[in-house]
Protein backbone atom coordinates (compact mmCIF):
# COMPACT_ATOMS: atom_id res chain seq x y z
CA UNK A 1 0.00 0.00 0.00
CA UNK A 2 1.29 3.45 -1.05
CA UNK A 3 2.69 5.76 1.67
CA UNK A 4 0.17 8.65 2.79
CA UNK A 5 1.14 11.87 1.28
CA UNK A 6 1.79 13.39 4.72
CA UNK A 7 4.07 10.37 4.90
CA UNK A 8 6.18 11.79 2.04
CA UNK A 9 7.74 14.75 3.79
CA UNK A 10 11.00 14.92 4.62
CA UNK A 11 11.88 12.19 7.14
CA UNK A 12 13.02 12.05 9.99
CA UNK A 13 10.11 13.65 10.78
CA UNK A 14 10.97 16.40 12.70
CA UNK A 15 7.77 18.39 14.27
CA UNK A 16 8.19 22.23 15.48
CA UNK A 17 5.70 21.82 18.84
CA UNK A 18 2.68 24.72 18.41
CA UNK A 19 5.38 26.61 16.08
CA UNK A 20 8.36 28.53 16.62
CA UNK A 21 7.36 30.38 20.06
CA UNK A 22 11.18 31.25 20.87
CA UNK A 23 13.20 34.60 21.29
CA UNK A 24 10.60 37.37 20.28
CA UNK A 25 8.05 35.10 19.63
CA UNK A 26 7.81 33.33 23.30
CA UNK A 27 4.92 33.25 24.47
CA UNK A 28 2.96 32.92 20.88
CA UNK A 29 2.35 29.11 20.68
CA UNK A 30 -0.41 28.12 18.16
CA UNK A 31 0.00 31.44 16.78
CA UNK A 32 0.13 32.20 12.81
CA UNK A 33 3.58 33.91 13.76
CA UNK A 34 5.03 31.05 15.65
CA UNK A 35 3.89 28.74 12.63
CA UNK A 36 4.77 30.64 10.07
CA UNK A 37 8.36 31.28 11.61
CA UNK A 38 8.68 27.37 12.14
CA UNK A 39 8.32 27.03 8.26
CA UNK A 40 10.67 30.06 7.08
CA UNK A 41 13.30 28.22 9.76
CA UNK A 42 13.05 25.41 7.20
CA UNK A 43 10.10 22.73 8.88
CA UNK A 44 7.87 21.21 7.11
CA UNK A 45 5.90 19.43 9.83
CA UNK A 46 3.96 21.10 12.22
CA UNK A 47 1.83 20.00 15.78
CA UNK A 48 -0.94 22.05 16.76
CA UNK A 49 -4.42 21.83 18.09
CA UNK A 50 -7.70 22.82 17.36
CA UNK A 51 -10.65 23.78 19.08
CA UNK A 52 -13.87 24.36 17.70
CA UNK A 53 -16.07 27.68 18.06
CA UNK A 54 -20.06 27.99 19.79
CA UNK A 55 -20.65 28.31 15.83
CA UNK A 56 -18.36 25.91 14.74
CA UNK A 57 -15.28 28.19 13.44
CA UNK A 58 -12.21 25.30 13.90
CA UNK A 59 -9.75 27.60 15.79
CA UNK A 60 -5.80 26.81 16.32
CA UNK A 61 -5.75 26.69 20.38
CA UNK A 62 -4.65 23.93 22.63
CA UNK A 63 -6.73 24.66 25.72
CA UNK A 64 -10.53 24.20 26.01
CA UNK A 65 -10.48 28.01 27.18
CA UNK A 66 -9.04 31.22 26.26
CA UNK A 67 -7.80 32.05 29.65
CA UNK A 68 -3.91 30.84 29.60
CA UNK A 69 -2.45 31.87 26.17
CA UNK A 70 -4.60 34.93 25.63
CA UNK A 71 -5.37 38.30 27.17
CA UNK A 72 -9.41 37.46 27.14
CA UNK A 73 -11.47 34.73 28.98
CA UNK A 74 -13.86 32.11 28.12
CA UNK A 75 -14.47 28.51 27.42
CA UNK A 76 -14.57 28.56 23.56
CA UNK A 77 -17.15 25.70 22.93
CA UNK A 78 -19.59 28.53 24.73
CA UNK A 79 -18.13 31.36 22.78
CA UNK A 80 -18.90 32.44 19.18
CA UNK A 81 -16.18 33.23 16.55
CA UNK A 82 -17.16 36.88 16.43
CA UNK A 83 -16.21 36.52 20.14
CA UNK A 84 -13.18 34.68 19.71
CA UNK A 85 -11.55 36.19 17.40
CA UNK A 86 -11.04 39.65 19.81
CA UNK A 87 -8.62 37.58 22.27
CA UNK A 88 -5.31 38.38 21.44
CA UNK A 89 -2.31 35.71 21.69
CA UNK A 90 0.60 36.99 24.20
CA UNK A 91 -1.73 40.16 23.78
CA UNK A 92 -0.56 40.58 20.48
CA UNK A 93 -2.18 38.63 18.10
CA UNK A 94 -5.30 37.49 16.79
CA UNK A 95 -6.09 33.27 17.19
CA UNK A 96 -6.21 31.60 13.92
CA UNK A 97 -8.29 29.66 12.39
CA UNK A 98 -7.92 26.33 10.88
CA UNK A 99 -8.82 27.59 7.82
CA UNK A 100 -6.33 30.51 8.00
CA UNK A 101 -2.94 28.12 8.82
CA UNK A 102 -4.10 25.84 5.77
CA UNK A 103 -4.47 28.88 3.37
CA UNK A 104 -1.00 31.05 4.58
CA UNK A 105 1.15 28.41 5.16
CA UNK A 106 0.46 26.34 1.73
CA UNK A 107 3.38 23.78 2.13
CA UNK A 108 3.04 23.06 5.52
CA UNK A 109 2.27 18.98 6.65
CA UNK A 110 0.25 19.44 9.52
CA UNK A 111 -0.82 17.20 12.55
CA UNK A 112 -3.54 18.39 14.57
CA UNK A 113 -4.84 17.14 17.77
CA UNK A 114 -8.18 17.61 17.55
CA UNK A 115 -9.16 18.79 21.43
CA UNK A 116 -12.83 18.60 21.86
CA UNK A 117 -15.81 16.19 20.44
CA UNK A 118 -17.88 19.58 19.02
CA UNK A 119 -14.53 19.98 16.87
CA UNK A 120 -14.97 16.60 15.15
CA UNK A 121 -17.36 17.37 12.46
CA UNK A 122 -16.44 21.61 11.75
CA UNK A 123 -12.49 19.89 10.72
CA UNK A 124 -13.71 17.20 8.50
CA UNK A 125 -16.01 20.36 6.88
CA UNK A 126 -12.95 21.82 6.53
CA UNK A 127 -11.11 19.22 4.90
CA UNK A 128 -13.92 18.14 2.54
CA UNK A 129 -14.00 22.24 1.73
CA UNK A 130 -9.95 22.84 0.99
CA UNK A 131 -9.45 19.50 -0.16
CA UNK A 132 -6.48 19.34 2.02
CA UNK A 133 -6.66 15.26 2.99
CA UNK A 134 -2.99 15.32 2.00
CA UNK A 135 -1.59 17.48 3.93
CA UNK A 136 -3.52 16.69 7.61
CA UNK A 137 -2.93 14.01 10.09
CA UNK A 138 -5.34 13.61 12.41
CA UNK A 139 -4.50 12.92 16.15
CA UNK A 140 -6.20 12.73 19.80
CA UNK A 141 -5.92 10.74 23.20
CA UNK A 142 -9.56 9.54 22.74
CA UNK A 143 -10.39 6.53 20.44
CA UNK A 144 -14.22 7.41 20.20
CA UNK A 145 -13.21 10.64 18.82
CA UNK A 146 -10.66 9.14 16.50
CA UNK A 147 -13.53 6.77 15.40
CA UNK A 148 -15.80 9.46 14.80
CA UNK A 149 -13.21 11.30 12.54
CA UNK A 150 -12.32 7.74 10.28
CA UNK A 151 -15.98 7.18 9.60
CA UNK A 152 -16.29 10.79 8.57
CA UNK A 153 -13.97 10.95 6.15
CA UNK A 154 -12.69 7.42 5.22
CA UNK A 155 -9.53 5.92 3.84
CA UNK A 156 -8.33 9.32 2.52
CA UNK A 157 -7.64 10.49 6.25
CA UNK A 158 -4.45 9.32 7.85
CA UNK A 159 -5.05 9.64 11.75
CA UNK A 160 -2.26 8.54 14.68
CA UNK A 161 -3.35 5.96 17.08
CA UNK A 162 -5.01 6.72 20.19
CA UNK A 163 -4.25 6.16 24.15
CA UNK A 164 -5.72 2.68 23.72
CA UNK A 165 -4.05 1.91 20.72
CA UNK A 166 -1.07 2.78 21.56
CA UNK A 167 -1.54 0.92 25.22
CA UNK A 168 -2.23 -2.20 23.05
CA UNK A 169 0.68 -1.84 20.59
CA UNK A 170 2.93 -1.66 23.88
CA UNK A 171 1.44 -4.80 25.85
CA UNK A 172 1.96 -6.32 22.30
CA UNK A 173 5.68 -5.73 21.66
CA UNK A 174 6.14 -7.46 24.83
CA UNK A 175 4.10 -10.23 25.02
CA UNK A 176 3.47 -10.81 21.56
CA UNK A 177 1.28 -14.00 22.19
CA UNK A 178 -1.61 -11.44 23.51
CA UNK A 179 -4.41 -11.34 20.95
CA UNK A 180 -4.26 -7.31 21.28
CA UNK A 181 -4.23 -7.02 17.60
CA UNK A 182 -8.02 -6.13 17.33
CA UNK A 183 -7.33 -3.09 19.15
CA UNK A 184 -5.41 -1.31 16.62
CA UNK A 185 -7.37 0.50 13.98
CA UNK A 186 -6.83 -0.55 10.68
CA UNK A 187 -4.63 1.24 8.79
CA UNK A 188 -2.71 2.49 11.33
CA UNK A 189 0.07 4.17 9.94
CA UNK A 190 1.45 6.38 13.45
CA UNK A 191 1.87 5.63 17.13
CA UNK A 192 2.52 9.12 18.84
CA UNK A 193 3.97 8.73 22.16
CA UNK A 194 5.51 9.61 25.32
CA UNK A 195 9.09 8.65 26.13
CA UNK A 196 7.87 7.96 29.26
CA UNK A 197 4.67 7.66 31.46
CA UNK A 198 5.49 8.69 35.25
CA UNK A 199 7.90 5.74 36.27
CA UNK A 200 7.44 3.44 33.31
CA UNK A 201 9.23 3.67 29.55
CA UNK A 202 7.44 3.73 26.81
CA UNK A 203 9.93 4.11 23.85
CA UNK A 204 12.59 1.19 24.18
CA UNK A 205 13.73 -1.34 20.86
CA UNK A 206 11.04 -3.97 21.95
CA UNK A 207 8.08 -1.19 21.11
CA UNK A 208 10.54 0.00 18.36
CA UNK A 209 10.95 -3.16 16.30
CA UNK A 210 7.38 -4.28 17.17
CA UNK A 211 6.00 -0.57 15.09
CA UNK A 212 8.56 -1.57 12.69
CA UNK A 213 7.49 -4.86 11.83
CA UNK A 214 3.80 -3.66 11.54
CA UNK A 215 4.31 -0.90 9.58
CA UNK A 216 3.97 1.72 12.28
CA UNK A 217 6.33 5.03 12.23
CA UNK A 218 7.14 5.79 16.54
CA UNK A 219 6.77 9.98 16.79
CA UNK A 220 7.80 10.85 20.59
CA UNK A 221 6.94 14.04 21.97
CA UNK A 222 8.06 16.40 23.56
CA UNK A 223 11.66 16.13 23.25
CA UNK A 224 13.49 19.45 23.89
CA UNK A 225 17.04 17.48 24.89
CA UNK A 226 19.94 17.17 22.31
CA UNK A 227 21.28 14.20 23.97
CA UNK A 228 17.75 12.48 23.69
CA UNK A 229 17.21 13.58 20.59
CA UNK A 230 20.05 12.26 19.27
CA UNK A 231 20.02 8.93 21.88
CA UNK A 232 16.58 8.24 20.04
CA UNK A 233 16.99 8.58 16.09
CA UNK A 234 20.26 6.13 16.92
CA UNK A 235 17.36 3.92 18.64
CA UNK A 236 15.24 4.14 15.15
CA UNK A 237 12.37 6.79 16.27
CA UNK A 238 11.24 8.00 13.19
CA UNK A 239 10.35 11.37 14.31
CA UNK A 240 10.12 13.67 17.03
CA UNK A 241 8.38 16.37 18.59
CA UNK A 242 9.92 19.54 19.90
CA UNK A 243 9.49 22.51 21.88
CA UNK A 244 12.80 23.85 20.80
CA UNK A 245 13.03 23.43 17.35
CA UNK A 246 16.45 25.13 16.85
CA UNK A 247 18.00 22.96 18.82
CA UNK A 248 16.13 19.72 16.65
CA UNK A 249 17.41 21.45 13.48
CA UNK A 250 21.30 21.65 14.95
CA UNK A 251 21.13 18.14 15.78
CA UNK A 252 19.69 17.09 12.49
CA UNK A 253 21.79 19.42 10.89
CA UNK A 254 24.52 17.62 12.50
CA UNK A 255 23.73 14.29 11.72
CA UNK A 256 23.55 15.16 7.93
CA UNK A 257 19.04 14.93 8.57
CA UNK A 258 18.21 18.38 8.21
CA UNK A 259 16.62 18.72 5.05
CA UNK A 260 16.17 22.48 4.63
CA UNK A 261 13.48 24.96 3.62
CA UNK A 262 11.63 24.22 0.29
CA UNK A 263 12.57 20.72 0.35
């Protein structure tokens, strides 16, 4: 089965964390700044998150209110987008829409958590609207919502695996007699994970050559370390996710990986 087009990007994949909110731009994560930057500093693949408006306006926020990143208040799900779109990020700028980081930032490969149930059906609107299946992956801890989102839009969506998913594939690569195999969604191309959770690893070679053999691809987040960074592409991660992308880029840069803006 052909790779998904998201699949085709430069690899490893390396994934600037909510954009380039460093140096003048702390404090800006989700923002269209902080994105943009990430993909003039040469990345391709992005993380971010999406929330969904009272009306249904897909908006580019982590939290389920407005309260931490922006100089306003609110629980979005209760406010409308004419509401919304007054809160300024850092106090500075304006919170994007979905629809906005698709359109300005044409060339980005984007993989949204998608935060809230009400924001299942306003992205797949989206998507069916911009056309922009190849460009999207899909993720979220829940596996309803995950379910919701495959039977919306089909093969053409490539989604990551969820919590139980990923609990599954991890039981599996070390007891492989376990008939855990059911849990895993078909077509799973992506298991997005922790290095660790609390006391116990996650990422070690039995869960890496377990994804391999199934076809998986292992992203870990959030990895802001150069010494783990570079401790797990020896290990065979195929991609991480960073809060400091400039220090990602050295090391990639470093180990001949980086591939460079426009590629």
């Amino acid at each position: 089965m052909p790779a998904h087009p998201f699949l085709r990007g430069p690899y490893p994949r390396a994934y600037a964390h909510r954009g380039w909110h460093l140096g003048e731009l702390a404090g800006m994560e989700n923002s269209l700044s902080a994105l943009r930057r990430a993909v003039t500093e040469g990345y391709r693949y992005l993380e971010t998150d999406v929330q969904a408006t009272r009306d249904g306006v897909p908006i580019v926020l982590h939290d389920p209110t407005l309260d931490r990143t922006t100089d306003s208040r609110g629980v979005v799900a209760e406010l409308g987008w004419h509401q919304v779109r007054r809160a300024r990020i850092g106090g500075r700028e304006s919170v994007c829409r979905l629809a906005d980081l698709l359109e300005e930032l044409p060339t980005a490969l984007l993989n949204v958590d998608v935060k809230a149930d009400s924001a299942v059906g306003p992205v797949l609107e989206l998507l069916r609207w911009t056309g922009a299946w190849d460009r999207v992956c899909l993720a979220s801890f829940s596996e309803s919502r995950l379910r919701r989102l495959r039977r919306g839009a089909g093969p053409r969506l490539l989604t990551s695996m969820g919590t139980a998913s990923i609990v599954a594939l991890r039981v599996r690569s070390l007891l492989p007699w376990l008939p855990l195999h059911l849990l895993l969604p078909l077509g799973a191309h992506l298991a997005q994970v922790p290095l660790r959770r609390g006391p116990l690893p996650v990422v070690d070679p039995a869960l890496l050559r377990h994804a391999r053999r199934r076809g998986i691809e292992v992203h870990v987040w959030t990895v802001d370390d150069p010494g783990a960074m570079g401790v797990l592409f020896d290990a065979g991660v195929d991609g991480l996710v960073t809060d400091r992308p400039d220090l990602l880029r050295d090391v990639l840069v470093r180990r001949g990986s980086w591939p460079g803006a426009g590629q």
